[in-house]
Protein backbone atom coordinates (compact mmCIF):
# COMPACT_ATOMS: atom_id res chain seq x y z
CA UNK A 1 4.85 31.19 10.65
CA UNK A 2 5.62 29.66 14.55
CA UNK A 3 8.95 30.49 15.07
CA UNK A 4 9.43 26.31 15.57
CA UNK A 5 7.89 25.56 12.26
CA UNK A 6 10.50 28.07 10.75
CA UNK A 7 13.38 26.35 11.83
CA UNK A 8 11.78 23.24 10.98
CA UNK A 9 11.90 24.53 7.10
CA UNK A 10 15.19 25.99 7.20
CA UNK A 11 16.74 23.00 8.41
CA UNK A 12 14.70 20.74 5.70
CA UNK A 13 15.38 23.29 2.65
CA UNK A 14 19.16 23.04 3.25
CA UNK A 15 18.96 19.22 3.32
CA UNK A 16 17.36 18.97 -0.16
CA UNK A 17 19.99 17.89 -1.57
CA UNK A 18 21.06 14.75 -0.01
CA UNK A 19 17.48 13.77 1.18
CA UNK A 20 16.53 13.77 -2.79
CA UNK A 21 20.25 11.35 -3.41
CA UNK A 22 18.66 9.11 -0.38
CA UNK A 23 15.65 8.74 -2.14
CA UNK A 24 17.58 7.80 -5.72
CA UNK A 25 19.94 5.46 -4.04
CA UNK A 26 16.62 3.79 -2.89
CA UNK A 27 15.34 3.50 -6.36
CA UNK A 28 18.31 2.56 -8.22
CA UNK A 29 18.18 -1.00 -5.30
CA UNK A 30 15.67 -3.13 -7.17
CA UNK A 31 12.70 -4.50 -4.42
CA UNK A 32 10.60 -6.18 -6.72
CA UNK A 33 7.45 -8.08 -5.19
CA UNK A 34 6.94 -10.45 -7.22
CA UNK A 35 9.67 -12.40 -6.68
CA UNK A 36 9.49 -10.81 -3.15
CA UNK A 37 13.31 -10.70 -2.52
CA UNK A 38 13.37 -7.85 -0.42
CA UNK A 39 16.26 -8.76 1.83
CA UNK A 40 19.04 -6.20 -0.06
CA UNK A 41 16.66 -3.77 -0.64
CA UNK A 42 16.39 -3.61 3.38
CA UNK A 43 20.03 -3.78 3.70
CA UNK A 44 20.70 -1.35 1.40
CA UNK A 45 18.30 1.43 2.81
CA UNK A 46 19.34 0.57 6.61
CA UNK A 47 22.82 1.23 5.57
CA UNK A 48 21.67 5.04 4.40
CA UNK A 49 19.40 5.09 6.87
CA UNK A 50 22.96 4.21 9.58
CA UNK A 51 24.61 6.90 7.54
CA UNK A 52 22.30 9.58 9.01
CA UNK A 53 23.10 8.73 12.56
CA UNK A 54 20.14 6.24 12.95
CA UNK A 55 20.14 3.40 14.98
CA UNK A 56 18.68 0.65 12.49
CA UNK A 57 16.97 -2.24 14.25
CA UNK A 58 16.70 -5.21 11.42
CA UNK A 59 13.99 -7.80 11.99
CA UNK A 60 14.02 -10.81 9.72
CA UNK A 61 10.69 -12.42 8.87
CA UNK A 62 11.18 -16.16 9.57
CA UNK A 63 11.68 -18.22 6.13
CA UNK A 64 8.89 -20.65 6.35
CA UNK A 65 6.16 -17.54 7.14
CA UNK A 66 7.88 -16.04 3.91
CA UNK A 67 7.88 -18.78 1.06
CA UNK A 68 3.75 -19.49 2.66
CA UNK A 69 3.48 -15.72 1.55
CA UNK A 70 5.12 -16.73 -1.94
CA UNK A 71 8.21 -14.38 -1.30
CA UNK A 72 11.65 -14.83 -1.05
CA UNK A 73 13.21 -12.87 1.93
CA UNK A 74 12.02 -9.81 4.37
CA UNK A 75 13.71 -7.57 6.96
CA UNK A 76 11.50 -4.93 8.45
CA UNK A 77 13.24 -1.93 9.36
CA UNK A 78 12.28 0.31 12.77
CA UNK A 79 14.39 3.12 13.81
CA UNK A 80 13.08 4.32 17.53
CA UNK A 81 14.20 7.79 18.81
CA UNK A 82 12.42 9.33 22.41
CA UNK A 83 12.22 13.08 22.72
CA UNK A 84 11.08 12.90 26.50
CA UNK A 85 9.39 10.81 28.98
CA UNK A 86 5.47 10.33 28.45
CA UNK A 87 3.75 11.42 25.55
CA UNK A 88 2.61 9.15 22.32
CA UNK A 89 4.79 6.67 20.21
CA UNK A 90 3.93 7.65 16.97
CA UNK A 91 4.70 5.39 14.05
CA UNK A 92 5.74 6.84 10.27
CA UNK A 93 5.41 3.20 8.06
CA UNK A 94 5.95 2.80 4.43
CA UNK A 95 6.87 -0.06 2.65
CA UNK A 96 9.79 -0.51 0.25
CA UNK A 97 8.72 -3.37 -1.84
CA UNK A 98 7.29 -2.60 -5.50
CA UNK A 99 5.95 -4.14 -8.13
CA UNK A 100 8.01 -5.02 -11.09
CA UNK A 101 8.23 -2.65 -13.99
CA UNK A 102 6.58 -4.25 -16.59
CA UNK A 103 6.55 -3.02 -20.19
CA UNK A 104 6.51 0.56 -21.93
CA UNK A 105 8.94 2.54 -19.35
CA UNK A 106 10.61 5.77 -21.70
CA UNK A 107 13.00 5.64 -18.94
CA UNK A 108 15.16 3.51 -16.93
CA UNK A 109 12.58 2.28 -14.47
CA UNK A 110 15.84 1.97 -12.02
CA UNK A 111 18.05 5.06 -12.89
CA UNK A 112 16.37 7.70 -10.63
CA UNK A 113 16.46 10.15 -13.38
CA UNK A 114 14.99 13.56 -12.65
CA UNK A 115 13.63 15.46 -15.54
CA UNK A 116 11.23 18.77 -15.04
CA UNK A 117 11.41 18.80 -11.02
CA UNK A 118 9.93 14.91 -11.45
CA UNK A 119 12.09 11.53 -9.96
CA UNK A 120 11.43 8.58 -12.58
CA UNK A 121 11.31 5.18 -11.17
CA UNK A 122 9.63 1.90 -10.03
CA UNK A 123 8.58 2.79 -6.39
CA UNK A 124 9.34 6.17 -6.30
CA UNK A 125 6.07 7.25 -5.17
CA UNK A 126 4.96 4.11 -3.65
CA UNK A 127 6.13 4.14 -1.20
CA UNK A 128 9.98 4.86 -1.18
CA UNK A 129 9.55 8.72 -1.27
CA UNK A 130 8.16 8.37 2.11
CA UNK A 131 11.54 6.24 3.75
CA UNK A 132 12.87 9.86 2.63
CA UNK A 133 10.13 11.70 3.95
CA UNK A 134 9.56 10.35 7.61
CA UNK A 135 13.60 9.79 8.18
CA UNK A 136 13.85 13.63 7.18
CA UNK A 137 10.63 14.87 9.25
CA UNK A 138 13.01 12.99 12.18
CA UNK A 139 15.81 14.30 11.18
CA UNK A 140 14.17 17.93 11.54
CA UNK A 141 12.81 17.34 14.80
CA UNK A 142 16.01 15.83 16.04
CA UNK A 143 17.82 19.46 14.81
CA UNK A 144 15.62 21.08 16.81
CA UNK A 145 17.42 20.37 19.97
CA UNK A 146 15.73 21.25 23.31
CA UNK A 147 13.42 24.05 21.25
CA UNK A 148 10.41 23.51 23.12
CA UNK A 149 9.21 20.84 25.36
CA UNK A 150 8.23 17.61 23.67
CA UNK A 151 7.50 13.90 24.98
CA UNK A 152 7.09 10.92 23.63
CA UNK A 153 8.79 8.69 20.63
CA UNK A 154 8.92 9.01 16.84
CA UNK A 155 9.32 5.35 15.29
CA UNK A 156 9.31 4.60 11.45
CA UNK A 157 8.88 1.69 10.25
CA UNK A 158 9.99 0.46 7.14
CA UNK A 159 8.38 -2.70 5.51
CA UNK A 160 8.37 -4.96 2.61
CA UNK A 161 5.51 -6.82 2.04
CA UNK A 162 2.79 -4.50 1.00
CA UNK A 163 2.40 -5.58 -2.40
CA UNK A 164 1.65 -9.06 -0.89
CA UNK A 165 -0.24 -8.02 1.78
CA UNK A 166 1.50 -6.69 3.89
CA UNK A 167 0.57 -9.93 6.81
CA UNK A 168 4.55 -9.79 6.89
CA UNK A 169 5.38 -6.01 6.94
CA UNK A 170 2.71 -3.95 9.94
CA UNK A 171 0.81 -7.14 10.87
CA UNK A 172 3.90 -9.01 11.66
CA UNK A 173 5.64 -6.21 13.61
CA UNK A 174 2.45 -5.22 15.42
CA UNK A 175 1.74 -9.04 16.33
CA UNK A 176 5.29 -9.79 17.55
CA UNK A 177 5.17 -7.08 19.78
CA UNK A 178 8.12 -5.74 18.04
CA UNK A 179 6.48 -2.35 18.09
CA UNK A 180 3.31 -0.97 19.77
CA UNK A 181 2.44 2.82 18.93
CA UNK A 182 -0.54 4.68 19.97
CA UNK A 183 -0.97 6.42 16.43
CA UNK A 184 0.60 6.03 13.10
CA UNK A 185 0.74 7.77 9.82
CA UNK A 186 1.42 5.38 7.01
CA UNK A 187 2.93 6.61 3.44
CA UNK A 188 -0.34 8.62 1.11
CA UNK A 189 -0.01 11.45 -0.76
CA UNK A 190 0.54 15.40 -0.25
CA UNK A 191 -2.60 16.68 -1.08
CA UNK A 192 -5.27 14.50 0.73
CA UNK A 193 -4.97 12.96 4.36
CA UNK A 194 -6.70 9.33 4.16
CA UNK A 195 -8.66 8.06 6.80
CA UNK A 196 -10.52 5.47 5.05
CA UNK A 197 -9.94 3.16 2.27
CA UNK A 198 -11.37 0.20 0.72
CA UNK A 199 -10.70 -3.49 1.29
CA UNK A 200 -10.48 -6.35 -0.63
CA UNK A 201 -11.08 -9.49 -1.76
CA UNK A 202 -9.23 -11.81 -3.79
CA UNK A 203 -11.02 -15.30 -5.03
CA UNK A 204 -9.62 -18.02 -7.20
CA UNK A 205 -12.50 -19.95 -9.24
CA UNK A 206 -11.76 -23.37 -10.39
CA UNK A 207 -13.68 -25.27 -13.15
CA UNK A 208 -13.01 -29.09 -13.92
CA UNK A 209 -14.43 -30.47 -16.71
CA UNK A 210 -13.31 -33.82 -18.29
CA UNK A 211 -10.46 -33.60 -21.79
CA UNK A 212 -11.36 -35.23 -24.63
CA UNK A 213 -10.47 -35.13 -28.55
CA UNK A 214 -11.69 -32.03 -30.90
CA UNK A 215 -12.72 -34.53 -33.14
CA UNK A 216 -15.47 -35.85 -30.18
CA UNK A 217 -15.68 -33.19 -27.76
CA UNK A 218 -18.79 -33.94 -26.58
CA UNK A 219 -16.87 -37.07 -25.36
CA UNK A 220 -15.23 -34.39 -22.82
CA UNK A 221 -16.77 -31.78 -20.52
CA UNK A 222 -15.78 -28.65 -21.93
CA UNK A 223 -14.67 -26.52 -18.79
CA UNK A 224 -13.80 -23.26 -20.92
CA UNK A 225 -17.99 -23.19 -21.79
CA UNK A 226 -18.53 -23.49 -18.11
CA UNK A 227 -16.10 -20.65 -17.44
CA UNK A 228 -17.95 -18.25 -19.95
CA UNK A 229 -21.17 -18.63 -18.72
CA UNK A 230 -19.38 -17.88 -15.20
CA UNK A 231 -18.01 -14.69 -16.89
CA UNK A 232 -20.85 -13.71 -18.35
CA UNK A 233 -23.05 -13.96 -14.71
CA UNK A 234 -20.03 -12.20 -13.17
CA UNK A 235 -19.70 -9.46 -15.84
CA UNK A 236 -23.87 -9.10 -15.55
CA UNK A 237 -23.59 -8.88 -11.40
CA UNK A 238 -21.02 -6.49 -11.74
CA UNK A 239 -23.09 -3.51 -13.49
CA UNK A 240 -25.07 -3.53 -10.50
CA UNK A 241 -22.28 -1.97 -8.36
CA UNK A 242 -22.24 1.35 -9.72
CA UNK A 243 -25.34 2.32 -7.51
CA UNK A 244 -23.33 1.38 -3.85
CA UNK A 245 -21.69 4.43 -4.06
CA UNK A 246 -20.24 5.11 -0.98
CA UNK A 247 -20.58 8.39 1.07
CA UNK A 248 -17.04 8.83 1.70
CA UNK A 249 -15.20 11.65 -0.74
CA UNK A 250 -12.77 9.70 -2.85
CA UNK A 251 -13.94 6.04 -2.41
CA UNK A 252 -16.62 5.67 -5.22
CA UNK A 253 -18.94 2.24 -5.60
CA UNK A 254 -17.42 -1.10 -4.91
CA UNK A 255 -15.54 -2.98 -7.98
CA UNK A 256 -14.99 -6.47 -9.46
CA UNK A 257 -12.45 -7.25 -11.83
CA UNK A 258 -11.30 -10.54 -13.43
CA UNK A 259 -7.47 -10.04 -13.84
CA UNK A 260 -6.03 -13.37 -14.46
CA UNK A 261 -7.55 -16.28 -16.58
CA UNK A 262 -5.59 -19.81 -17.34
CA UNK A 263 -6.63 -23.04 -18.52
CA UNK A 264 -7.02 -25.66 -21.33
CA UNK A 265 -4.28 -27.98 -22.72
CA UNK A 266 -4.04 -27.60 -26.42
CA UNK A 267 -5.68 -26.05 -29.59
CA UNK A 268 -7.09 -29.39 -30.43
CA UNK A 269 -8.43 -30.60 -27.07
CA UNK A 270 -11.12 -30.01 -24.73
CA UNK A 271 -10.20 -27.89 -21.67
CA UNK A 272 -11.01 -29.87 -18.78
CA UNK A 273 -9.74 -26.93 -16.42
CA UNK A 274 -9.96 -23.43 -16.05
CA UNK A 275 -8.53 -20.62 -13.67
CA UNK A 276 -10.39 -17.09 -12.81
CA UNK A 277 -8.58 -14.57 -10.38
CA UNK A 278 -11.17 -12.36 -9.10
CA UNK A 279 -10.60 -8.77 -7.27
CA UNK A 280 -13.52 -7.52 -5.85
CA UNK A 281 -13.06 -4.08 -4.20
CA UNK A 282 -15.13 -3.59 -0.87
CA UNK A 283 -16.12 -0.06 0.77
CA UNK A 284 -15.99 1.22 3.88
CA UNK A 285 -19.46 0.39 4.66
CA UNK A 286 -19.81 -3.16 3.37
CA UNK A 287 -19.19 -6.04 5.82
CA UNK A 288 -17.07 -8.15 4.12
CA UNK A 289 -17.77 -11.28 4.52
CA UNK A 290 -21.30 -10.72 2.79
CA UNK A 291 -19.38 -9.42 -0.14
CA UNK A 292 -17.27 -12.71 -0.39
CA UNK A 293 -20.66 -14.57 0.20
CA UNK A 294 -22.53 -12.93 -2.63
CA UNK A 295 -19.47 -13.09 -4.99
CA UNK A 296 -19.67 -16.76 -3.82
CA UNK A 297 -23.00 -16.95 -5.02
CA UNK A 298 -23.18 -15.53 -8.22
CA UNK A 299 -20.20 -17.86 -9.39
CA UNK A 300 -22.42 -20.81 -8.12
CA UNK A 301 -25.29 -19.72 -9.73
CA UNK A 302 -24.01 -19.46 -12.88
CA UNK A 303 -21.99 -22.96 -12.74
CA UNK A 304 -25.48 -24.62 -11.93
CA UNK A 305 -25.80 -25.01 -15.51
CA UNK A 306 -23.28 -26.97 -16.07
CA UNK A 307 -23.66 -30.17 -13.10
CA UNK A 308 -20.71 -32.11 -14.78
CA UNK A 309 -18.01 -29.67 -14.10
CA UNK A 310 -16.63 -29.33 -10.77
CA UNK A 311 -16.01 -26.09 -8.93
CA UNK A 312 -14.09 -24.69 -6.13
CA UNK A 313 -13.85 -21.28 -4.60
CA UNK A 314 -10.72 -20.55 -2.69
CA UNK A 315 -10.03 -17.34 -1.10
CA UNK A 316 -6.23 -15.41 -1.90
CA UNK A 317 -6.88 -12.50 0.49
CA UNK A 318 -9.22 -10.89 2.17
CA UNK A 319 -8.16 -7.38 3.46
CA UNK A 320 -10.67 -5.06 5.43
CA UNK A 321 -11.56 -1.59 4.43
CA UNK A 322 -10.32 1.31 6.53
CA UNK A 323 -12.63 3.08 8.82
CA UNK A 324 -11.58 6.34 10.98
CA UNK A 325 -10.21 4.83 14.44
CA UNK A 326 -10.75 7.23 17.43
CA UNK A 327 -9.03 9.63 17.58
CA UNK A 328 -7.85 9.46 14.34
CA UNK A 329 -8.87 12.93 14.19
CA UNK A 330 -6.83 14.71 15.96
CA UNK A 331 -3.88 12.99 14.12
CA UNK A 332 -5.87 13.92 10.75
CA UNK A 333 -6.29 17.52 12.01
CA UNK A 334 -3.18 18.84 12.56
CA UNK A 335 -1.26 17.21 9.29
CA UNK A 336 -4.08 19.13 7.36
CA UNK A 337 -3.29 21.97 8.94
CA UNK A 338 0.46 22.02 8.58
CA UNK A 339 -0.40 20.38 4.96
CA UNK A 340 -2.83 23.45 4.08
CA UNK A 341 0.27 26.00 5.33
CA UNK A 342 2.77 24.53 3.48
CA UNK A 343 1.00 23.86 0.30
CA UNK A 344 -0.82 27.12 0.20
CA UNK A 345 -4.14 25.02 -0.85
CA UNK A 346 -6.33 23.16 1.53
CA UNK A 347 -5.82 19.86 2.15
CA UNK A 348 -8.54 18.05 3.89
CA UNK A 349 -9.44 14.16 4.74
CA UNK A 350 -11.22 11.81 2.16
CA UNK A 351 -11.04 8.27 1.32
CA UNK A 352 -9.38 6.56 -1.28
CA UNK A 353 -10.40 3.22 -3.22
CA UNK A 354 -6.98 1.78 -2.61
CA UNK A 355 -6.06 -0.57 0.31
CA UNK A 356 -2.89 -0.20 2.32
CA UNK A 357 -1.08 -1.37 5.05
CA UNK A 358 -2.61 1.32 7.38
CA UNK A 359 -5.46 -1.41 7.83
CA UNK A 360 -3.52 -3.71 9.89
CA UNK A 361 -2.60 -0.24 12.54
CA UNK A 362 -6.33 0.33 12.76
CA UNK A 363 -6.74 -3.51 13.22
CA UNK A 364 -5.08 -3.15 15.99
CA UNK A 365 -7.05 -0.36 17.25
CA UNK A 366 -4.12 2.62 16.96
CA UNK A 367 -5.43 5.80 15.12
CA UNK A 368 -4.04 5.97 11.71
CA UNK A 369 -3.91 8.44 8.12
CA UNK A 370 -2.26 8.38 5.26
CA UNK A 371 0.01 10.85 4.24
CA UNK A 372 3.19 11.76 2.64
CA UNK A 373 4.76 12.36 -0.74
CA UNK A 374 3.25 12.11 -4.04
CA UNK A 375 1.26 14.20 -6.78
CA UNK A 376 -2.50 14.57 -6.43
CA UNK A 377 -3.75 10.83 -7.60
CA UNK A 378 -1.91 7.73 -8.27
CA UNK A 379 -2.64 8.31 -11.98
CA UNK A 380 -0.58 11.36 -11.76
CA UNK A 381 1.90 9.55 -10.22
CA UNK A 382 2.09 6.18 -12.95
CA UNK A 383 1.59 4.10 -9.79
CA UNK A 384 1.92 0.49 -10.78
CA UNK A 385 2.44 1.72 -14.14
CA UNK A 386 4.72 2.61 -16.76
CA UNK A 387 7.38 5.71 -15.82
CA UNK A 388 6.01 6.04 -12.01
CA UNK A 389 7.01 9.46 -11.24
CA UNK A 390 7.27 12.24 -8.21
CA UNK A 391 7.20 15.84 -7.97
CA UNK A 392 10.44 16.60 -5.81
CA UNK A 393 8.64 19.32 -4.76
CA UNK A 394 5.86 17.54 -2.98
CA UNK A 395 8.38 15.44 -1.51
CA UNK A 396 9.99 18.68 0.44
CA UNK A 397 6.32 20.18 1.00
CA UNK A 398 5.34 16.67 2.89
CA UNK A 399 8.68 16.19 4.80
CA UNK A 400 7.81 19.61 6.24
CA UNK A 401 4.35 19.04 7.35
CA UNK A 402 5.28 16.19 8.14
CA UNK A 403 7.32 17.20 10.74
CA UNK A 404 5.89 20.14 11.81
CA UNK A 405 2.56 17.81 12.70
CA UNK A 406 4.59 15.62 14.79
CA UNK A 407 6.19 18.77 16.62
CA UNK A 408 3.10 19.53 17.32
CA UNK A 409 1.76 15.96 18.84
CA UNK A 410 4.43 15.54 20.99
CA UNK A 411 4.02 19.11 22.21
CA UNK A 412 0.53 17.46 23.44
């Protein structure tokens, strides 16, 4: 092992300890999103954040921008710290914000218990193990002193709007010229580096019919019938995805799911409206505004059949798939390299069918992976499920390559 890289894990394996009570104190502050009051959460993790000799910069998202988001409050974090003049600003982001617990926790979805080397929680692997691992991958680099020539910056940036988004978290910072890096990482998971992921799409389908007494309903226009025959064309389309598989390891074949369905009035009436979320997944390779014009179409298609009931389309969200930026690669190369050493596996680049907030860096045109704490797959992890869970030890193994891949870049 480089004589840097060994100091690099002496340092980090005496400052286990309080790096894992950093990331508990994180999880015991509630950030759920929905409602999207992230404000405290924010304050809360700058003040740790202070406590380790940061400089905290806090950057409230204006109010109105918020509530048209359908949050409450958000404060991006960015902590800055130069090494040496020249070199790259390289960004660390995750995002604090989670979603709520829901039901069927066996464990205190806030207590931060740790049971078997594994931290229970709501957002303990997405993403608030990474605050702890890019402030500790600084915090290394920082105790290295003047070991070694290095230029450039280091900044991390801490967001919370993901969940929604994230058109309030990145976007916002990158737009406001609040920050402008020339590569990022953005939080992932310890044993893949993620170059590309999918988009997508969210729709909102609208059926109006006309109400009208059980008794008589063919008084009404029954906007419920309209909606089936809708699901039923959508349900049909989808089956034809499996066969777009993409070429990417890890991504898979595009997806379309119906997660939300509302409507009618009462058991004995009519419905004369109707309300279908749709998610359709988009890969890598798929442009995606044909994908919201063929989802478009089938719902049209299928409501053809029904000329008294009204329909409207209206898009939630559109977010773009992740393609490699240039020079992407090198950034990609060296964390699997100090990845593959500190994990004694090999840990390689792939895709993922997820989207992140590493879209809006690329956007922008700055080179950007995923990576940082977390088991193999977010199944493993509970993600957006029930007991969410991390392997502590992953959490030290990514802090450390972590850092020693940043050494590295700002070595040049």
């Amino acid at each position: 092992m480089p004589e840097t890289a060994a100091s690099i894990a002496a340092f980090l394996e005496g400052e286990r300890v309080r790096q894992t009570e950093f990331l508990a104190a994180l999880v015991r502050a509630p950030s759920d999103n929905p409602p999207g009051d992230c404000a405290p959460h924010a304050a809360r993790a700058a003040a740790l954040l202070e406590g380790l000799g940061f400089a905290v910069e806090r950057h409230a998202v204006p109010e109105a921008l918020v509530r048209a988001r359908g949050m409450v409050s958000v404060t991006n974090l960015v902590v800055r710290h130069r090494f040496g003049p020249g070199g790259p600003v390289i960004a660390l982001n995750a995002h604090g914000d989670a979603v709520p617990p829901g039901e069927g926790w066996t464990r205190d979805p806030y207590g931060a218990e740790i049971a078997d080397g594994w931290m229970y929680g709501r957002g303990v692997a997405v993403s608030k193990s990474d605050f702890a691992t890019y402030a500790w991958a600084l915090l290394a680099l920082k105790a290295l002193g003047e070991a070694g020539p290095r230029s450039g910056a280091v900044e991390l940036h801490f967001t919370y709007d993901e969940e929604s988004g994230g058109e309030l978290g990145p976007a916002w910072l990158l737009a406001e010229g609040i920050s402008a890096p020339d590569c990022a990482i953005a939080a992932g998971f310890s044993h893949l580096v993620v170059d590309a992921h999918n988009g997508c799409l969210h729709l909102e389908v609208e059926l109006r019919g006309r109400s009208a007494h059980a008794a008589q309903p063919w008084t009404g226009v029954d906007a419920l019938e309209a909606a089936s025959q809708v699901l039923g064309a959508l349900y049909a389309w989808r089956r034809g995805l499996a066969a777009r598989v993409s070429p990417i390891p890890g991504i898979g074949s595009p997806q379309m799911t119906v997660g939300l369905i509302s409507g009618g009035i009462n058991t004995n009436v009519v419905p004369d409206r109707v309300v279908l979320r749709l998610d359709r997944r988009i890969v890598p390779e798929e442009d995606p505004a044909e994908a919201e014009a063929e989802l478009r179409a089938v719902v049209a298609g299928a409501a053809r059949a029904f000329p008294a009931v009204q329909v409207a389309v209206r898009r939630i969200l559109l977010a773009a798939p992740l393609v490699p930026v240039a020079g992407s690669g090198r950034l990609g190369a060296a964390l699997c390299r100090h990845a593959s050493r500190v994990t004694g596996g090999t840990v390689r680049t792939g895709g993922v069918p997820l989207y992140t907030d590493a879209r809006h860096y690329a956007a922008r045109g700055v080179p950007v992976v995923l990576y940082g704490a977390g088991p193999r797959t977010i199944e493993e992890a509970n993600a957006h499920r029930a007991d969410e869970r991390l392997p502590l030890v992953d959490l030290y193994r990514a802090t450390e390559a972590v850092a020693c891949a940043l050494e590295e870049l700002l070595r040049g």
